[in-house]
Protein backbone atom coordinates (compact mmCIF):
# COMPACT_ATOMS: atom_id res chain seq x y z
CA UNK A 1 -17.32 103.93 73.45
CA UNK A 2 -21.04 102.73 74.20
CA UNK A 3 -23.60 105.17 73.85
CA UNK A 4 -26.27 105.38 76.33
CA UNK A 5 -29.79 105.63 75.15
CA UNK A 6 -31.64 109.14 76.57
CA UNK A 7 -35.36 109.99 77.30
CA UNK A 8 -35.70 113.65 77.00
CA UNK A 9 -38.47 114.76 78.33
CA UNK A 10 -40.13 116.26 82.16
CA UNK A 11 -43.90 115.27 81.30
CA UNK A 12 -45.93 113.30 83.49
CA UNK A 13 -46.69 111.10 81.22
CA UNK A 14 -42.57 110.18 80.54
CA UNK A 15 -42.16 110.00 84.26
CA UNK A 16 -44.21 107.65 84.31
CA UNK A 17 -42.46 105.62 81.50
CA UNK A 18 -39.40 106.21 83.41
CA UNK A 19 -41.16 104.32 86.41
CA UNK A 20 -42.04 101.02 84.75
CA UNK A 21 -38.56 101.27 82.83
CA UNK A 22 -36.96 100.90 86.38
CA UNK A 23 -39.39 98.46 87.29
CA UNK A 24 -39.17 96.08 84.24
CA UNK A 25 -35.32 96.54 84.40
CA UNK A 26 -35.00 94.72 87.85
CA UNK A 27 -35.88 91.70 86.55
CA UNK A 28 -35.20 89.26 83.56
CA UNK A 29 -39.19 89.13 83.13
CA UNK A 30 -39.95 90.15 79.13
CA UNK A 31 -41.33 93.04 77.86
CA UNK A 32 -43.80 94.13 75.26
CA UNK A 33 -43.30 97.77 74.38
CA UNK A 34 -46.26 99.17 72.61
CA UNK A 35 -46.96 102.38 70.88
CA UNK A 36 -47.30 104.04 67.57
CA UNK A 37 -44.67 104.19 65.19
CA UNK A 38 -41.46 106.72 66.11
CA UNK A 39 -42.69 107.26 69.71
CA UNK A 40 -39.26 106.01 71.03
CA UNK A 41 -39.74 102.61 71.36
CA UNK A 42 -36.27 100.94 71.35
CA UNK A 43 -34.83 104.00 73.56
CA UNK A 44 -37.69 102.59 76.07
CA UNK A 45 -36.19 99.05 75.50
CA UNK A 46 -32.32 100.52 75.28
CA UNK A 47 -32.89 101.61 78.68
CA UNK A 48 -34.35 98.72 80.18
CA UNK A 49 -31.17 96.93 78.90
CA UNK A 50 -28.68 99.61 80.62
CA UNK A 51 -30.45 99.73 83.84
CA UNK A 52 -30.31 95.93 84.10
CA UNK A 53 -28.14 93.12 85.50
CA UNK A 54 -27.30 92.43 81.83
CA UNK A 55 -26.04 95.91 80.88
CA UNK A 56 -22.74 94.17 80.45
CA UNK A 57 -24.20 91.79 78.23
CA UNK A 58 -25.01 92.29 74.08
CA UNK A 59 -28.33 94.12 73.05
CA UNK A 60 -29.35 92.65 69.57
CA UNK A 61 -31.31 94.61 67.80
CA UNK A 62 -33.65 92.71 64.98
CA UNK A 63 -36.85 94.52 62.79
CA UNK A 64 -39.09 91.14 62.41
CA UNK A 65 -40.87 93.41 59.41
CA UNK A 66 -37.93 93.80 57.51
CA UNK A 67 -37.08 90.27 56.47
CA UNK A 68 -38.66 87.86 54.31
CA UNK A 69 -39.93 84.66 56.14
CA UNK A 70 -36.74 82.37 55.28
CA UNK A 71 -34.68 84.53 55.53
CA UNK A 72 -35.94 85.63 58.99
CA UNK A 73 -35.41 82.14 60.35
CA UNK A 74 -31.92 82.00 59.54
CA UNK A 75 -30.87 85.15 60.87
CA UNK A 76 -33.07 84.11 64.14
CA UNK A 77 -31.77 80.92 64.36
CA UNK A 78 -28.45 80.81 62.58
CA UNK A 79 -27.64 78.05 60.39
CA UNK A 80 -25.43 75.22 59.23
CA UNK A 81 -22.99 75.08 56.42
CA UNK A 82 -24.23 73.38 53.17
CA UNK A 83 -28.06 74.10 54.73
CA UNK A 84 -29.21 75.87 51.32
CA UNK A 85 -27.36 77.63 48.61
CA UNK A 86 -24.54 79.97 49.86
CA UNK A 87 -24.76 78.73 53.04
CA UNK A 88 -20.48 77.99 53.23
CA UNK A 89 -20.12 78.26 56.58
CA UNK A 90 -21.92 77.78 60.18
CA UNK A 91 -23.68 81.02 61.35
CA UNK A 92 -24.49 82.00 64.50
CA UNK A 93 -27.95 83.40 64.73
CA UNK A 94 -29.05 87.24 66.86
CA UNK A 95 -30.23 85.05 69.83
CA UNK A 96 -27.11 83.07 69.75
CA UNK A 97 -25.48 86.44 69.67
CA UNK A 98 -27.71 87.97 72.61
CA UNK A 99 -26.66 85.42 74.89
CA UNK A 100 -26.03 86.47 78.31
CA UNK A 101 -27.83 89.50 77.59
CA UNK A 102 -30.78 90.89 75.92
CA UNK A 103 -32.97 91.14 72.50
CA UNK A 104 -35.42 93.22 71.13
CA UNK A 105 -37.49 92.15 68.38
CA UNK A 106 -39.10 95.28 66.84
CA UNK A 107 -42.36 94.80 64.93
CA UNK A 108 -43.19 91.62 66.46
CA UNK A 109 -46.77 91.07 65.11
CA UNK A 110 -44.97 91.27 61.55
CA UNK A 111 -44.23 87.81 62.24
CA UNK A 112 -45.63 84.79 60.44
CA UNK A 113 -47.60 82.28 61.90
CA UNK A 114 -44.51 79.39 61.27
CA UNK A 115 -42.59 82.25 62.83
CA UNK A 116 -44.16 82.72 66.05
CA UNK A 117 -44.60 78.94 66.55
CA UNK A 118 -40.55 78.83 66.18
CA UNK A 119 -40.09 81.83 68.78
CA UNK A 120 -42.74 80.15 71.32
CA UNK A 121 -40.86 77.01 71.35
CA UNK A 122 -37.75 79.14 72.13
CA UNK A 123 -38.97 80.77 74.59
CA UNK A 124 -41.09 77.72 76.31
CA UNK A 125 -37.51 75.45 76.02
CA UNK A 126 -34.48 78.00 76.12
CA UNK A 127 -32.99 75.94 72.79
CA UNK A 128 -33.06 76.30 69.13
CA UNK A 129 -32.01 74.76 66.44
CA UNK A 130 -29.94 76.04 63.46
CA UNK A 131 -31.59 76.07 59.54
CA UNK A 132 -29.94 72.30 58.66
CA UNK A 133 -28.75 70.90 61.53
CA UNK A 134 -30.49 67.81 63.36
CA UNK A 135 -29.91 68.90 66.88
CA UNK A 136 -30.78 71.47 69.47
CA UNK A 137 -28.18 73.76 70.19
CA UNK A 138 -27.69 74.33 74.48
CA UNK A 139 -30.26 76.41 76.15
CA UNK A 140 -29.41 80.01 75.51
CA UNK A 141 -29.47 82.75 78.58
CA UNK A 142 -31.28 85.34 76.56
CA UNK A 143 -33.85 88.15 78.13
CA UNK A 144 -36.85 89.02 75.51
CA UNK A 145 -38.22 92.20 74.95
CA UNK A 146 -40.87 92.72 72.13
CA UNK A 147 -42.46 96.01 70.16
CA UNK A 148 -44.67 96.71 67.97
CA UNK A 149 -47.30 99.26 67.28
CA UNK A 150 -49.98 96.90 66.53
CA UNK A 151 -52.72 95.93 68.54
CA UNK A 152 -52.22 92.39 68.98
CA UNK A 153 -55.37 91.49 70.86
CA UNK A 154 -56.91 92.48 67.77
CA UNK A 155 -54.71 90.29 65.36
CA UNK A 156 -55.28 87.75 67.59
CA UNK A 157 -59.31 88.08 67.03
CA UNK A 158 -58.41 87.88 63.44
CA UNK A 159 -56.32 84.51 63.89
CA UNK A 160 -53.20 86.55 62.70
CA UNK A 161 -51.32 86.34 65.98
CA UNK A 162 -51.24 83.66 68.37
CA UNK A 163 -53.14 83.68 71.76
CA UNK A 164 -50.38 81.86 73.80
CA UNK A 165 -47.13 83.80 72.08
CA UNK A 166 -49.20 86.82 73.09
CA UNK A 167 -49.50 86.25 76.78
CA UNK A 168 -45.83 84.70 77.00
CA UNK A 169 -44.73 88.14 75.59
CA UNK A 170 -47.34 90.15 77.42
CA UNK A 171 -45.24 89.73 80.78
CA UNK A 172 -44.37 93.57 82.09
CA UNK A 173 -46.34 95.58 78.99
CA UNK A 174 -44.88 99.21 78.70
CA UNK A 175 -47.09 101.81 76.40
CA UNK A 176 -45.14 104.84 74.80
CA UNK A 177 -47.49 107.75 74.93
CA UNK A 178 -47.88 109.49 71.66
CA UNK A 179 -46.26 112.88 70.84
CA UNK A 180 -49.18 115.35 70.84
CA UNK A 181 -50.34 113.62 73.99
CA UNK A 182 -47.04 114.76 76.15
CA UNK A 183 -46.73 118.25 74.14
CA UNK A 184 -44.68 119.43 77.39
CA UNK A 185 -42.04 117.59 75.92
CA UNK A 186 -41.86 118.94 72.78
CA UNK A 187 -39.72 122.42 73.72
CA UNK A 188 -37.07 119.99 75.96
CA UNK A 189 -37.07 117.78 72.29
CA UNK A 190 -36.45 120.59 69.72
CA UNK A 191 -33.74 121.63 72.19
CA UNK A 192 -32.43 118.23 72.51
CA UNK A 193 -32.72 117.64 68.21
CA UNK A 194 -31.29 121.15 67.55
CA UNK A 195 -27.96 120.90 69.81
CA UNK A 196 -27.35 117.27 68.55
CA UNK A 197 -27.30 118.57 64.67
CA UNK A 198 -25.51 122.28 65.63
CA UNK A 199 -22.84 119.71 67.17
CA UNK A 200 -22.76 117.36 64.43
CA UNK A 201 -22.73 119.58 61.61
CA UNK A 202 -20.63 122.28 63.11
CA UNK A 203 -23.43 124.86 62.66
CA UNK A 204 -24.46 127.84 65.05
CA UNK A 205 -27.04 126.80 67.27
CA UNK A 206 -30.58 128.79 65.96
CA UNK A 207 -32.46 130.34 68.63
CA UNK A 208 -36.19 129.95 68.14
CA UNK A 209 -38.74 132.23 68.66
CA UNK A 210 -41.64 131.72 71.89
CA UNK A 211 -44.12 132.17 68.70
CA UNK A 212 -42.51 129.22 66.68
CA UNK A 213 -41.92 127.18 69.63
CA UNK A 214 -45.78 127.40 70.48
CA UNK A 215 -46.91 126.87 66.78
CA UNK A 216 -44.54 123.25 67.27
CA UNK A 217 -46.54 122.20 70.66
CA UNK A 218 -49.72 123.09 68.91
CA UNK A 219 -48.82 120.69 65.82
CA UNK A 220 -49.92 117.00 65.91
CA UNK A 221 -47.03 115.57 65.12
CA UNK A 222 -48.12 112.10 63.52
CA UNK A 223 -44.40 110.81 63.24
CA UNK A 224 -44.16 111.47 66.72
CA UNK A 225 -40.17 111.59 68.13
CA UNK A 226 -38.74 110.76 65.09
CA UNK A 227 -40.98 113.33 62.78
CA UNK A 228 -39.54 116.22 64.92
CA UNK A 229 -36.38 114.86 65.01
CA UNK A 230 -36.55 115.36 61.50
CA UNK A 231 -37.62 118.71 61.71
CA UNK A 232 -35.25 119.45 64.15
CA UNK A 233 -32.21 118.48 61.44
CA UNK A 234 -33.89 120.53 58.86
CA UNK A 235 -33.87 123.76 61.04
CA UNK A 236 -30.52 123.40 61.98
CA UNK A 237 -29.55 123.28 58.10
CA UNK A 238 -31.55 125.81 56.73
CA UNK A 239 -31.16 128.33 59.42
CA UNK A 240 -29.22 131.27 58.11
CA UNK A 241 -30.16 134.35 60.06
CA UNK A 242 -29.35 132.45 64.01
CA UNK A 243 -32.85 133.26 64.60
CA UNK A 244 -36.08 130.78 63.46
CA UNK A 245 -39.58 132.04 63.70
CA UNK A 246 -42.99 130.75 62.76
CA UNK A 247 -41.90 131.34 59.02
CA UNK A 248 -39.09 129.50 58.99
CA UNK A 249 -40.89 126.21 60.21
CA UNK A 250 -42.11 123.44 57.62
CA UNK A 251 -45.78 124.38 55.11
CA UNK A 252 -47.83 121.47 57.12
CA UNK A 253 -47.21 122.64 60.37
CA UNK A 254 -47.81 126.59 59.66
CA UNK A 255 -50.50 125.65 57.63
CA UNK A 256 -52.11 123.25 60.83
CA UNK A 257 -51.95 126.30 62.94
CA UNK A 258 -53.65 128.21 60.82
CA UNK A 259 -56.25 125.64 60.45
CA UNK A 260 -56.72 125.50 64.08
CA UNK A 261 -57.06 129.68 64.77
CA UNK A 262 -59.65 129.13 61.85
CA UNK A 263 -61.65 126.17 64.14
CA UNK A 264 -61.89 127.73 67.22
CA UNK A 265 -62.43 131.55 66.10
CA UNK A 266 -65.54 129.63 63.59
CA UNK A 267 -66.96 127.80 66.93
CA UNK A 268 -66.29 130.55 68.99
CA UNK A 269 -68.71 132.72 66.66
CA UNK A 270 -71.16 129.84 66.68
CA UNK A 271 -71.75 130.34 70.21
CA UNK A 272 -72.45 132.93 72.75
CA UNK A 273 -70.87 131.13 75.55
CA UNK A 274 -67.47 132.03 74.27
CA UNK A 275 -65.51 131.37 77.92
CA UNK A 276 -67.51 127.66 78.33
CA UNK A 277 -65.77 126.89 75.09
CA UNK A 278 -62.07 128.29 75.34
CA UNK A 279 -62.14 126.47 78.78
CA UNK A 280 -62.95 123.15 76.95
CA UNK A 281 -60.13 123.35 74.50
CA UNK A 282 -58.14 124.36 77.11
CA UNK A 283 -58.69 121.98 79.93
CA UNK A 284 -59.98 118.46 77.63
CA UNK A 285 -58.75 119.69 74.36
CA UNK A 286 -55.01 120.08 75.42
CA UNK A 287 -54.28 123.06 74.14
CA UNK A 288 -51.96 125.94 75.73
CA UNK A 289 -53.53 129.37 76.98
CA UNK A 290 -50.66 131.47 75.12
CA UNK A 291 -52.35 129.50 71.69
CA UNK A 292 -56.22 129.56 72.36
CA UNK A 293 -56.76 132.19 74.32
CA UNK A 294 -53.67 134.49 74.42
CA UNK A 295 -53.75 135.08 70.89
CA UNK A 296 -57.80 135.83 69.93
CA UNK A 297 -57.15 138.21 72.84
CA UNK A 298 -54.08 139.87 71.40
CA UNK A 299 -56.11 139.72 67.92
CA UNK A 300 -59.32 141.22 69.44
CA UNK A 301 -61.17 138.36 68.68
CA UNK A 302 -62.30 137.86 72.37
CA UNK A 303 -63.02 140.81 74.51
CA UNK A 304 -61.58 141.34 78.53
CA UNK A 305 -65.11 140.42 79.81
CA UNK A 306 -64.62 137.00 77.64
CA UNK A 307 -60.93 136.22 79.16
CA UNK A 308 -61.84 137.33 82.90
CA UNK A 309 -64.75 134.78 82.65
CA UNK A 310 -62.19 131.96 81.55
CA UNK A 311 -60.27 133.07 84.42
CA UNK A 312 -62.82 132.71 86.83
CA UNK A 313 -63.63 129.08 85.25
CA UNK A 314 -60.32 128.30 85.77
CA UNK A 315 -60.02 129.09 89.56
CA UNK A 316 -63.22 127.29 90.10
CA UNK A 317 -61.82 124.34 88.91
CA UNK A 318 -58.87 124.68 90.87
CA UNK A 319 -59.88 126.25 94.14
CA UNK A 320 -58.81 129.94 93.26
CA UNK A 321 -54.97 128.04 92.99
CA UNK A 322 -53.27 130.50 90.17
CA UNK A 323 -50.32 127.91 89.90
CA UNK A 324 -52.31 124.65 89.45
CA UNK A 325 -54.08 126.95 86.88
CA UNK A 326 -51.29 127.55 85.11
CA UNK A 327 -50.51 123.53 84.23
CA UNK A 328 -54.44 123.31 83.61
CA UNK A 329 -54.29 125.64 80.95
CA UNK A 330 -51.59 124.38 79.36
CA UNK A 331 -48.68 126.01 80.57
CA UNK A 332 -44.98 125.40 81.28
CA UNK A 333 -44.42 125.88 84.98
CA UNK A 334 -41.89 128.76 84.24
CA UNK A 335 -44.74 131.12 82.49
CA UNK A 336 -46.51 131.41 85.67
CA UNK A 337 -44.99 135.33 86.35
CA UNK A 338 -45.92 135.74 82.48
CA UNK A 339 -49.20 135.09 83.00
CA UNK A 340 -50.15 136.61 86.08
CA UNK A 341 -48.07 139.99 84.54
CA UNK A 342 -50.47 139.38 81.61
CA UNK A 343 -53.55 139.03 83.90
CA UNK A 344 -52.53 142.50 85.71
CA UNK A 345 -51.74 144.38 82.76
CA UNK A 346 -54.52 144.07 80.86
CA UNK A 347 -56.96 144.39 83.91
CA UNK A 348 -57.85 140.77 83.77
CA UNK A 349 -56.83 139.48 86.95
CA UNK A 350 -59.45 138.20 89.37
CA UNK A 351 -59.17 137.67 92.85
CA UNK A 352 -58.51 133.75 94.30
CA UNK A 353 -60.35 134.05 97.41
CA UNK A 354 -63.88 133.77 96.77
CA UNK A 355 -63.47 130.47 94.94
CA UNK A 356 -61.27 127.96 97.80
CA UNK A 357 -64.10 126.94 99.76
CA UNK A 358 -66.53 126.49 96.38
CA UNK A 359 -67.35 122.69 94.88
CA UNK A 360 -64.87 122.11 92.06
CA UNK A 361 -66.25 122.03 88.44
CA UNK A 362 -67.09 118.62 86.94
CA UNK A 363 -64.02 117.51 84.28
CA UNK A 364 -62.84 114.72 82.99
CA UNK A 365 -60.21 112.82 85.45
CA UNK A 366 -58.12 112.42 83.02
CA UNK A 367 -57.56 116.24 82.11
CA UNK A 368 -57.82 116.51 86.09
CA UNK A 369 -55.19 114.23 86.77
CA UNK A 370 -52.88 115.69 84.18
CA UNK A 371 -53.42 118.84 85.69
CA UNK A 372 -52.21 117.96 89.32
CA UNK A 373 -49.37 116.46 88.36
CA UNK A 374 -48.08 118.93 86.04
CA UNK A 375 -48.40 121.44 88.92
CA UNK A 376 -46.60 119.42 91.35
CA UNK A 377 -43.71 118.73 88.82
């Protein structure tokens, strides 16, 4: 049975990967997917295969960076018997094998120069021709989708990349955003991870604590997808009590939260202005109310008059709207009860009306942007 490729995650930013995955799949056009490593890539380029007119068609798979440059050629290309040393019989090469449907070269600007000359000629001509043999095979029917997490414009200032490969690659280019810049995602992708491994190594499924969950969104996460992926399988195991809290996650991550609290309490005591800064973190800095704000409050770090001037920063910026606060700060679009209870309880709440016909405070569009949408998710 096949197995279809899945993008879990609700983020704007994946939506909008979602958007250009439908687009690129409509036609036979070629793709570079960009992106640091373990961001998804070749789910991104999976997909594009399965929504396409080729989905009935192969998907070859090849890592350019993990073969040698020989060798590389004749798994590209195929070969003929008696080409080089136990070469016995004729082999067909992966675009040979792709025909009729689609390949995705991962780690494309891994290639050598001989390389990409090879490829361009394939792709300016349709044919190749096997290691040994003295002919062109028949032009192959063969969509092309590239990745890599290089910057090739800059390898291509450095003469290590070709110019004109580039822009025959560089038809429909699709970015992967980075882990810690969709942290939305990251509750929908422990869930995701954690089911997967309960399922496949017959193990109860953990629940996980709101405090553990928040320390995991706050995390950078420099492997990206497949770093918590990771983590995820390592939870599952090591679980033994059905329950998984901020001390059952891994040293670097416990230890990066702790870092942070240490940042922001130290800048926070720098300066008197303690609102103009929690509202900085919160609205360019990324981070979630429940981590920046929630917690110094909880800890007495910040006092009521502090928090009910963020609040009133807040609902400047968004015309006294309490739900498009909620995605401005940071928040999943389910807290938004929790928060106003919050607000309420600890006499913090401040009234919307005074601040829908004021000017909006100056951001920057992109926190702006990310706000809107999230609120009209």
């Amino acid at each position: 049975m096949t197995k279809f490729a899945v993008m879990v995650g609700a983020s704007a930013a994946i939506r909008l990967v979602e958007e250009e995955i439908d687009y690129a799949a409509r036609s036979n056009a070629k793709v570079l997917i960009t992106g640091e490593s373990g961001v998804g890539k070749e789910i991104v380029a999976k997909l594009i295969h399965q929504r396409s007119a080729r989905s009935g068609g192969p998907l070859v798979t090849i890592n350019c960076a993990g073969f040698p440059d020989t060798l590389l050629e004749t798994e590209m290309f195929g070969h003929v018997k008696g080409s080089f040393t136990d070469a016995h019989r004729d082999k067909r090469g992966w675009l040979e094998q792709a025909h009729g449907g689609t390949i995705l070269m991962d780690e494309v600007g891994e290639m050598s120069l001989r390389m990409q000359a090879l490829l361009l000629r394939f792709l300016e001509t349709g044919e190749i021709q096997r290691v040994g043999s003295d002919r062109a095979q028949a032009p192959l029917d063969v969509r092309v989708i590239t990745a890599t997490h290089r910057r090739l414009v800059d390898h291509i200032a450095d003469k290590t990349f070709r110019e004109d490969l580039y822009y025959r690659l560089n038809v429909i280019h699709l970015t992967v955003p980075a882990l810690r810049e969709r942290r939305d995602d990251v509750p929908l992708l422990i869930d995701h991870f954690m089911r997967t491994f309960s399922e496949q190594h017959r193990v109860e499924l953990p629940e996980i604590t709101r405090a553990a969950l928040e320390c995991l969104q706050s995390y950078q996460w420099p492997g990206n997808v497949r770093e918590l992926k990771n983590v995820a399988e390592r939870l599952v195991l090591r679980c033994r009590t059905g329950r998984l809290d901020i001390d059952a996650l891994p040293t670097e991550m416990r230890q990066s939260r702790a870092a942070l609290t240490v940042n922001v309490t130290a800048q926070m005591e720098a300066t008197s202005n303690v609102p103009e800064v929690l509202f900085e973190r919160l609205v360019n800095g990324g981070e979630s109310f429940w981590q920046a704000a929630y917690e110094p409050f909880m800890a007495r770090d910040i006092t009521r008059n502090d928090l009910r001037a963020l609040i009133r920063l807040g609902l400047k910026h968004t015309l006294g709207n309490y739900k498009l606060l909620v995605s401005t700060f940071n928040m999943a679009p389910e807290d938004y009860k929790r928060f106003l209870n919050f607000l309420r309880k600890y006499e913090c709440h401040v009234p919307f009306q005074s601040f829908r016909n004021m000017p909006p405070r100056a951001v920057e569009p992109e926190a702006l942007a990310r706000a809107t949408a999230n609120a009209w998710a």
